[in-house]
Protein backbone atom coordinates (compact mmCIF):
# COMPACT_ATOMS: atom_id res chain seq x y z
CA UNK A 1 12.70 35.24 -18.25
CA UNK A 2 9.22 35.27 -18.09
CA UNK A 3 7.32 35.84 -14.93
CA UNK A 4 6.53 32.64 -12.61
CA UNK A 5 2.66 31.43 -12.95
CA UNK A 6 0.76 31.14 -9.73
CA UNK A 7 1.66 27.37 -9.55
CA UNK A 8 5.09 28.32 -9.74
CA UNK A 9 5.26 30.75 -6.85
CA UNK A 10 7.31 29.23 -3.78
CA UNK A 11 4.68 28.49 -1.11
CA UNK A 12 6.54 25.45 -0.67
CA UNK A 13 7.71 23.42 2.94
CA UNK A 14 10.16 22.56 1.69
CA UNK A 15 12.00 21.87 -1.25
CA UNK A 16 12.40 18.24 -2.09
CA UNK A 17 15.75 16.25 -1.45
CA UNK A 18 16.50 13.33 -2.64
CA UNK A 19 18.18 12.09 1.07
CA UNK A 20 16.66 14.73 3.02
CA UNK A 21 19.46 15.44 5.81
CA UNK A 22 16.80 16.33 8.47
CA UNK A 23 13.30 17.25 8.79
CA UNK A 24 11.38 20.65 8.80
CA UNK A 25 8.92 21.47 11.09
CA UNK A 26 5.57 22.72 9.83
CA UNK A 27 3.71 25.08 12.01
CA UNK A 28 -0.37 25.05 12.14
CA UNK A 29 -0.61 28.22 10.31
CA UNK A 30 1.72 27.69 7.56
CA UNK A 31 0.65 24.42 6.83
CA UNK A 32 -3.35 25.78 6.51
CA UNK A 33 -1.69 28.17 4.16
CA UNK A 34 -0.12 25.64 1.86
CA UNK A 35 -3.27 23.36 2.11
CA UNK A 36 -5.71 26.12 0.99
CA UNK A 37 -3.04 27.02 -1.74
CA UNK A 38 -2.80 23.16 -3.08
CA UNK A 39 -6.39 22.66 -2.79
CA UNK A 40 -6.84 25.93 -5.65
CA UNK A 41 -4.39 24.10 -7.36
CA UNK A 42 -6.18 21.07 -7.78
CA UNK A 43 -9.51 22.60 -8.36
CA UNK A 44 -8.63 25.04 -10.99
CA UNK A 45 -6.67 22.50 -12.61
CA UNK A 46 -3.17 24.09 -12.06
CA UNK A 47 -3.92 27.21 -13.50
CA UNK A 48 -3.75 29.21 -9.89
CA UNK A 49 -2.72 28.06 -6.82
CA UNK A 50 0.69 26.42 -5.87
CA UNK A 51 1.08 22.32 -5.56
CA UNK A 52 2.15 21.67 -1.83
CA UNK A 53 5.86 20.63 -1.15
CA UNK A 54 5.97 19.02 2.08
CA UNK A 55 8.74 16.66 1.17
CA UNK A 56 11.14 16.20 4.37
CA UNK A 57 8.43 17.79 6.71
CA UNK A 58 7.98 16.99 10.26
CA UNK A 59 4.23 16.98 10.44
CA UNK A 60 3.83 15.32 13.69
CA UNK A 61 0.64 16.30 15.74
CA UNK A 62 -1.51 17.49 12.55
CA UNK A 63 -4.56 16.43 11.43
CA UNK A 64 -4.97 15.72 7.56
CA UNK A 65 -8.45 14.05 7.51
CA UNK A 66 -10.63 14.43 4.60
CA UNK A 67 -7.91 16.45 2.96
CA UNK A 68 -7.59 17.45 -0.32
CA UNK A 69 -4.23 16.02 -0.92
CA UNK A 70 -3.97 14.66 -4.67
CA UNK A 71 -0.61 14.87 -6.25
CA UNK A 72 0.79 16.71 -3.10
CA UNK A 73 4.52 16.16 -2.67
CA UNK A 74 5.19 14.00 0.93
CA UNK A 75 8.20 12.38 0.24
CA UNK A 76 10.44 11.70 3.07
CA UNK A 77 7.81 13.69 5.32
CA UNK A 78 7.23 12.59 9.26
CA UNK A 79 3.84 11.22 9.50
CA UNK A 80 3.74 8.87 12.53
CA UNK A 81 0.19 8.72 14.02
CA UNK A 82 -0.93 11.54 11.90
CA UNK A 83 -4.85 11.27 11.06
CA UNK A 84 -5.37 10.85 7.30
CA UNK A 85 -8.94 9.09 7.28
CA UNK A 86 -10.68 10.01 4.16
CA UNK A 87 -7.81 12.26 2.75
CA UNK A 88 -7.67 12.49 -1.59
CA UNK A 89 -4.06 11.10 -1.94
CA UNK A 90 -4.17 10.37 -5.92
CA UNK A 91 -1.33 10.21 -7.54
CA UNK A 92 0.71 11.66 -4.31
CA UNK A 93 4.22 10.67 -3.93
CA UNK A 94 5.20 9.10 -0.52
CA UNK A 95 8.28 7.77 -1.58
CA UNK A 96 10.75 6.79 1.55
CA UNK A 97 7.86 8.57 3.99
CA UNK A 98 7.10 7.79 7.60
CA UNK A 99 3.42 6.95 8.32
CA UNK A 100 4.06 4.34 11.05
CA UNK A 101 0.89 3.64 12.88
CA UNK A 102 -1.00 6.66 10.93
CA UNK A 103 -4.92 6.31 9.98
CA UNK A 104 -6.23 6.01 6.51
CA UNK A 105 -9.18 4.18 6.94
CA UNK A 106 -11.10 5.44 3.29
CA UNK A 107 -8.45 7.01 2.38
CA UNK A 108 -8.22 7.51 -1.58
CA UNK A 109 -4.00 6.81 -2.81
CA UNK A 110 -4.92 5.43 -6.55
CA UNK A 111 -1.76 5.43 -7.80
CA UNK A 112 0.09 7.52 -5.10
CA UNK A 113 4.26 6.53 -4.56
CA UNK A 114 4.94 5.01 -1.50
CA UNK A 115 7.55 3.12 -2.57
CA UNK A 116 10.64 2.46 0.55
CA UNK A 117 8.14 3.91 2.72
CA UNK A 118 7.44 2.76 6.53
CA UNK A 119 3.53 2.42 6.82
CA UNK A 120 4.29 -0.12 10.33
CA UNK A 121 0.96 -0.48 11.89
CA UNK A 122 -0.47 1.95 9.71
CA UNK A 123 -4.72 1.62 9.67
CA UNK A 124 -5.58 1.31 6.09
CA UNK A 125 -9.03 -0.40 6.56
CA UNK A 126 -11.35 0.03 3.44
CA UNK A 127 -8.49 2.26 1.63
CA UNK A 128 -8.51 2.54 -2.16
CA UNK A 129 -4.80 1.85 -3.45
CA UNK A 130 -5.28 1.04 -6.62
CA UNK A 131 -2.43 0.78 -9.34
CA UNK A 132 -0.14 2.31 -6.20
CA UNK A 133 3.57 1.80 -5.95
CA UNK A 134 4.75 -0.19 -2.75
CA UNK A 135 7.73 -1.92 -3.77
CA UNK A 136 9.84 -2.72 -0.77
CA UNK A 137 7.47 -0.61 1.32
CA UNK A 138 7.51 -1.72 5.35
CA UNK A 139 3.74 -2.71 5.91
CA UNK A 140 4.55 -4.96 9.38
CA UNK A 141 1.36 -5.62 11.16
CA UNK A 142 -0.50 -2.82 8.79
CA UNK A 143 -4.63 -3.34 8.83
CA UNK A 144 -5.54 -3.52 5.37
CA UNK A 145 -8.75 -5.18 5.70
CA UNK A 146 -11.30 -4.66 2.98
CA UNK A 147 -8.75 -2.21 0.82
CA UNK A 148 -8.67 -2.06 -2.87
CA UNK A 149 -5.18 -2.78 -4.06
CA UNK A 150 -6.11 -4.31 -7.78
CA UNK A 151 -2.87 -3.74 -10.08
CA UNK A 152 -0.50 -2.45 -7.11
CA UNK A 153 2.75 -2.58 -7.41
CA UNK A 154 3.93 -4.55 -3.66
CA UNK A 155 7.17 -6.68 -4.53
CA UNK A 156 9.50 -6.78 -2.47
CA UNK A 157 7.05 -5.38 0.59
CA UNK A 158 7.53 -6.17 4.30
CA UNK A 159 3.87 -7.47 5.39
CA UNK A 160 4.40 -9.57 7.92
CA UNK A 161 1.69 -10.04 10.81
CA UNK A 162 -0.54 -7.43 8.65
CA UNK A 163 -3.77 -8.04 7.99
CA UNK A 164 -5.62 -7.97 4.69
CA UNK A 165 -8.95 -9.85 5.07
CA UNK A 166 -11.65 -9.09 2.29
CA UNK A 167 -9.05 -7.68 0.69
CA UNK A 168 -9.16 -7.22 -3.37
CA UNK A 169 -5.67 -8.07 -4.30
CA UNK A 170 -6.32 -9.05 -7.66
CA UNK A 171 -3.44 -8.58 -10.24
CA UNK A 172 -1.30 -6.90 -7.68
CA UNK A 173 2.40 -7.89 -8.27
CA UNK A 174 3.71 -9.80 -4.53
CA UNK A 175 6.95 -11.07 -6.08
CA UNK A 176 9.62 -11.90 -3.12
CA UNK A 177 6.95 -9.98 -0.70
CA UNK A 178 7.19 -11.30 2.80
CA UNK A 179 3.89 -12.35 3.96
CA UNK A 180 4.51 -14.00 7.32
CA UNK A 181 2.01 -14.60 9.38
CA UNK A 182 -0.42 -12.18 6.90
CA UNK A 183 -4.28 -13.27 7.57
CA UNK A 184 -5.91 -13.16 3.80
CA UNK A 185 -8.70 -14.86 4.79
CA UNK A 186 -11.71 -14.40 2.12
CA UNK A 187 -9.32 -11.77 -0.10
CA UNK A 188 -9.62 -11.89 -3.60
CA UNK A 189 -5.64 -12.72 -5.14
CA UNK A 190 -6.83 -13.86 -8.81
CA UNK A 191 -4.16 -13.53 -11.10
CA UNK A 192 -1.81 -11.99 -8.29
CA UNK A 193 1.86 -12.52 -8.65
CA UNK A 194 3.75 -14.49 -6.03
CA UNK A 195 6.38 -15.48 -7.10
CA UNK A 196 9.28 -16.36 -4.41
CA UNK A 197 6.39 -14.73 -1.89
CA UNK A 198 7.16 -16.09 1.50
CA UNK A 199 3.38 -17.10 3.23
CA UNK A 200 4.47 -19.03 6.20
CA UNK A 201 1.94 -19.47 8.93
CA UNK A 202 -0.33 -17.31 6.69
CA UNK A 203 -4.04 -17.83 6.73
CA UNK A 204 -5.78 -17.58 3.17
CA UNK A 205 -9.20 -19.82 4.26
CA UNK A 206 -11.46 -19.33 2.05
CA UNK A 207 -9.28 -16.77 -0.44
CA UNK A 208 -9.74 -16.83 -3.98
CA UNK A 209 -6.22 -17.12 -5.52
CA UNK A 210 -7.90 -18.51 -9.26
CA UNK A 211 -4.89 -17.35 -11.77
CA UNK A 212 -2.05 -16.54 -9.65
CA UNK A 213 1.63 -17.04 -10.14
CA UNK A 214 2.76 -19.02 -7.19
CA UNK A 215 6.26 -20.40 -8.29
CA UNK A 216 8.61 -21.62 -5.74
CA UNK A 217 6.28 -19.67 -3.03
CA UNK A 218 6.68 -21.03 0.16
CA UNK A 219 3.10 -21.98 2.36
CA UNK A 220 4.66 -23.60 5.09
CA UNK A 221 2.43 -23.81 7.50
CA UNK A 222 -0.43 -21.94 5.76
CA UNK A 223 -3.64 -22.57 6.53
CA UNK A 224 -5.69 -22.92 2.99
CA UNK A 225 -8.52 -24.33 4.11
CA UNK A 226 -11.59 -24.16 1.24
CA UNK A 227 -8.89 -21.73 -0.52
CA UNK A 228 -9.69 -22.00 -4.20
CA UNK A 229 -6.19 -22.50 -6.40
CA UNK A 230 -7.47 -23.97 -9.42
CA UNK A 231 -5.85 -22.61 -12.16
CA UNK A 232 -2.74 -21.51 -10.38
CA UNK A 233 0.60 -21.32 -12.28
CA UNK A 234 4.12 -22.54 -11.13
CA UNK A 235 2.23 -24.61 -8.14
CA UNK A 236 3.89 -28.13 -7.22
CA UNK A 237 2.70 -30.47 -4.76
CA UNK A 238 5.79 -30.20 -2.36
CA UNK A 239 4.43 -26.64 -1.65
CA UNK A 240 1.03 -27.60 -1.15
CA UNK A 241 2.07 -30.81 0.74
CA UNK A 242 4.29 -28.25 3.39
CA UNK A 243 0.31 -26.20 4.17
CA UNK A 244 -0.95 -26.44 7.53
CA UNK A 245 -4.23 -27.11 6.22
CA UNK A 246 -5.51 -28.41 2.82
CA UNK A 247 -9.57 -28.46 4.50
CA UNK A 248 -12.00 -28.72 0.92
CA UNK A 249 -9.25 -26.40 -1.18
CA UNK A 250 -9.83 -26.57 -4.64
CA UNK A 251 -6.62 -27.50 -6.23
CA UNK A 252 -5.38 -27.37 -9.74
CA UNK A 253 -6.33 -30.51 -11.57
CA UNK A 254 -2.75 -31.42 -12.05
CA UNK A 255 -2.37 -31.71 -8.41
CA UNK A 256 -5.99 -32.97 -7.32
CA UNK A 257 -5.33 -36.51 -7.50
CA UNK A 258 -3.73 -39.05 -5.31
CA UNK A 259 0.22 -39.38 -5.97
C-alpha cells in the first residue's frame, strides 16, 4: 500500500457521517491546528497540507471570520451565532448544517452545499452565493440584502419573513420556495424560476422580474408596485388580480389591457 500523501494524513474533526448521531466538540487549539493545515492545503493546491473535516462538529463560541475555508468539509457541523464575516467558503459543503443566526456579511460560498441546512436568521448581507445549492434549506427571517445568488439552486427553501432587498436573484431556481412575507424590493429576479413559489404578503416594489417563470405562483397580497413583469412566463391575470398592489407595474402585454 503506498504511503498516505500529506492531504491524506488524518488531521481530521471528525470523520463525516451521513446522520451524524451527535456532535464533537472542537477545542481552540485543535481547531487552529486544522485551520492552518487546510489553509496549506488550499494554497499549495493539495499537494501538502490536509483538507479540514469538521463535519458533525460543535463549533459553538469560535470565531471563523475572514477564514480561509474553501472546500472545507462542515456538514452537519453546529454553527449557531458563529462569526463567519468575510470567510472563503467556495465550493464548501454545508449540507444539513446549523448556522442559525450566524454572520456572513461578505462572505464568499460560490457554489458551497448548503442544501437541508438551517441558516434561521442567519446575516448574509452583501454575501456572494453564486451557483450555491439551497434546496429545501431553512432561510426564515435570513438578511440577504444586496447578496449575489445568480444561478442558485433555492427550490424548495423556507424564506419566509427574510429579507432580500437589492438582491441579484437572477436565474436562481425558486420552484415551490416559500416566500412569505419576503421583502424583494428593488432585487433583480430576471429569468428566475417560480414556479408554485408561494409570495403572499411579499413586497417586490420596484423588482425587476423581466423573464421569469411564474406559473401558478401565488401573490396574494403582494405588493408589486412599479414591479416590472413584462415578459413573464406562465403569468395569468387571476394571480395578478389577487396583488395587494398593481401601482405603475409593467405587465406582460397579454395582460396589460382592460378585460
Amino acid at each position: 500500500m503506498a504511503k498516505a500523501g500529506p492531504s491524506e494524513t488524518n488531521n481530521t474533526v471528525p470523520r463525516e457521517n451521513s446522520r451524524p448521531a451527535r456532535l464533537h466538540t472542537v477545542s481552540h487549539a485543535a481547531l487552529a491546528q486544522v485551520l492552518a493545515a487546510h489553509r496549506l492545503y488550499i494554497e499549495t493546491n493539495r499537494k501538502q497540507g490536509t483538507r479540514a473535516n469538521l463535519s458533525a462538529a460543535d463549533l459553538t463560541g469560535h470565531d471563523l471570520s475572514g477564514q480561509v475555508l474553501r472546500r472545507i468539509r462542515l456538514d452537519h457541523a453546529l454553527l449557531s451565532n458563529v462569526n463567519l464575516a468575510n470567510a472563503n467558503l467556495q465550493r464548501a459543503n454545508l449540507v444539513g448544517a446549523i448556522l442559525r443566526n450566524a454572520c456572513l456579511k461578505e462572505a464568499d460560498l460560490s457554489d458551497a452545499r448548503l442544501s437541508g441546512a438551517n441558516l434561521e436568521g442567519a446575516y448574509f448581507e452583501a454575501a456572494v452565493l453564486v451557483g450555491a445549492d439551497l434546496e429545501f434549506a431553512v432561510m426564515t427571517k435570513a438578511v440577504l440584502r444586496l447578496a449575489r445568488l445568480r444561478g442558485a439552486d433555492m427550490s424548495g427553501v423556507n424564506l419566509d419573513g427574510a429579507d432580500l432587498r437589492e438582491a441579484d436573484l437572477r436565474e436562481v431556481n425558486l420552484r415551490g420556495a416559500s416566500l412569505r412575507r419576503v421583502r424583494m424590493d428593488h432585487a433583480d429576479l430576471r429569468a428566475a424560476r417560480l414556479g408554485g413559489a408561494i409570495l403572499s404578503g411579499a413586497s417586490l416594489r420596484e423588482a425587476d422580474l423581466r423573464g421569469a417563470y411564474l406559473r401558478v405562483a401565488r401573490v396574494d397580497g403582494a405588493d408589486l408596485s412599479a414591479a416590472d413583469l413584462r415578459d413573464t412566463q406562465g403569468l395569468v391575470r387571476a394571480q395578478i388580480a389577487a396583488a395587494k398592489s398593481l401601482t405603475n407595474t409593467r405587465l406582460p402585454i397579454d395582460l396589460s389591457g382592460s378585460e
